[in-house]
Protein backbone atom coordinates (compact mmCIF):
# COMPACT_ATOMS: atom_id res chain seq x y z
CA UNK A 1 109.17 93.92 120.96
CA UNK A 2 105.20 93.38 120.32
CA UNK A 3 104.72 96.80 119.07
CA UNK A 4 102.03 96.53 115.90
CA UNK A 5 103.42 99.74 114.50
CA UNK A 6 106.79 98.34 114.17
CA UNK A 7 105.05 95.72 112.66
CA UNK A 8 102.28 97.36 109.90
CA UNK A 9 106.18 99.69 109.09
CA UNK A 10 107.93 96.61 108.55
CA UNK A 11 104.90 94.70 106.82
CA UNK A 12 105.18 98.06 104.39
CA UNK A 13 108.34 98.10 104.08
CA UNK A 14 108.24 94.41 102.69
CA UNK A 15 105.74 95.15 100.75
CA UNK A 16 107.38 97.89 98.88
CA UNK A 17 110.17 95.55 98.68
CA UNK A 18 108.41 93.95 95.73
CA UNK A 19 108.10 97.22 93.71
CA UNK A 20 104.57 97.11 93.60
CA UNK A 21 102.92 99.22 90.58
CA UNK A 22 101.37 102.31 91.37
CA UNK A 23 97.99 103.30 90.26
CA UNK A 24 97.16 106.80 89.27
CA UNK A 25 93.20 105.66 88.02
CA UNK A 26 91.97 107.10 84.96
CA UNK A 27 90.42 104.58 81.59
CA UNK A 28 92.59 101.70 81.74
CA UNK A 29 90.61 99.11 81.92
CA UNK A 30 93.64 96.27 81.44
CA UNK A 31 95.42 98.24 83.43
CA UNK A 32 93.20 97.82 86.71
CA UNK A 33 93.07 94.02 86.39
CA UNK A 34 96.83 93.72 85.95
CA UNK A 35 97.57 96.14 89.02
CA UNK A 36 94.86 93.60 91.02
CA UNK A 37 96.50 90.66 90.09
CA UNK A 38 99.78 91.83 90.70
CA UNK A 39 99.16 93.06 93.89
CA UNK A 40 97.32 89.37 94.78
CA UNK A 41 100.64 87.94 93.83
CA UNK A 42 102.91 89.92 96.28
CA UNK A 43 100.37 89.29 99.10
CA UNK A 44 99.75 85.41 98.50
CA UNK A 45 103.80 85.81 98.92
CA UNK A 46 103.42 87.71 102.08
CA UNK A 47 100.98 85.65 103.85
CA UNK A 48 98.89 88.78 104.09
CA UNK A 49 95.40 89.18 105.60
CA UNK A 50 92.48 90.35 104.41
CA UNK A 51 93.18 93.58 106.07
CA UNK A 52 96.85 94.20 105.39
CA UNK A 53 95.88 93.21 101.95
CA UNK A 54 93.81 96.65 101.60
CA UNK A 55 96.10 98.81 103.64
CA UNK A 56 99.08 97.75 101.45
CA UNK A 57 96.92 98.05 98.36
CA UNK A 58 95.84 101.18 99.15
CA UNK A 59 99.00 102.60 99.95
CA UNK A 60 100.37 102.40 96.49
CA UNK A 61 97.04 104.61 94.83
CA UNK A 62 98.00 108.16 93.55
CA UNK A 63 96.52 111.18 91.84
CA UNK A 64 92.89 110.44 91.00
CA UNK A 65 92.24 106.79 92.48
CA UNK A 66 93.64 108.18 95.82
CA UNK A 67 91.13 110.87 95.84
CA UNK A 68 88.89 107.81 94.67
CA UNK A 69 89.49 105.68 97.59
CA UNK A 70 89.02 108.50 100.03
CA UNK A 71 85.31 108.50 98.59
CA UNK A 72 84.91 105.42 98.63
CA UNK A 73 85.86 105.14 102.68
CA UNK A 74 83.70 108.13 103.23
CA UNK A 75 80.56 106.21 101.55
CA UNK A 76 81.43 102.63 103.32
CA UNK A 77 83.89 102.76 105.54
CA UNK A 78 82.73 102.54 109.69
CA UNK A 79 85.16 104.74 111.71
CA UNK A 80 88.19 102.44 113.03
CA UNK A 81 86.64 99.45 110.73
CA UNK A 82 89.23 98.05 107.95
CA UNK A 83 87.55 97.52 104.52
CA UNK A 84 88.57 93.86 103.61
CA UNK A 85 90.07 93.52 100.12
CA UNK A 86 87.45 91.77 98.58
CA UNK A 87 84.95 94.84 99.07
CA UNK A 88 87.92 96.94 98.08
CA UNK A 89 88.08 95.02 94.78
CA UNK A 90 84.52 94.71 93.79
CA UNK A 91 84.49 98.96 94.56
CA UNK A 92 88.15 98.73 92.69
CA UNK A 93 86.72 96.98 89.49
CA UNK A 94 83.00 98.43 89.27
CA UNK A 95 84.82 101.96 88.97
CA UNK A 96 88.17 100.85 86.71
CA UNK A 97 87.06 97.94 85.19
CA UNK A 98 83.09 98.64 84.37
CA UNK A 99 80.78 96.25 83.00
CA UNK A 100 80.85 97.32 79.17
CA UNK A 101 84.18 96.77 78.91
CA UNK A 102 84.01 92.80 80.31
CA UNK A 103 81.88 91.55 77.37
């Protein structure tokens, strides 16, 4: 039973398990870094990889950050390459969590 889609459904199915927030986008700045570290939370607890990390992540954007995110794989993404999470977060936080708001 080595079937990876069984797998990535179960993985998500786990991972929704955990009632993960959803994020809609919009200015909320405190907001963004909660979501992030929440998410980091439930996949340290999964084992997750870098991949899964922004599959799963991903999954759980709505409204305007989904529409977001679909930009942001147009302007980096290769065809059939994942995005790792860590160049998913530094995209995440320069658009949700800009730099006048850090100081």
């Amino acid at each position: 039973d080595n079937d990876p889609g069984r797998d990535s459904e179960k993985r998500l199915e786990r991972f929704m398990s955990y009632k993960p927030t959803l994020f809609t986008g919009g200015y909320n700045p405190e907001g963004a870094i909660k979501w992030i570290e929440e998410l980091e939370i439930i996949f340290e607890a999964m084992g997750c990889t870098e991949e899964n990390k922004t599959i799963l992540g991903t999954y759980v954007l709505r409204e305007e950050a989904s529409v977001w995110w679909k930009n942001v794989k147009l302007r980096i993404g290769v065809e059939g390459v994942v995005i790792v999470w860590e160049i998913f977060k530094r995209e995440f936080l320069r658009k949700y969590f800009p730099a006048d708001v850090k100081n």
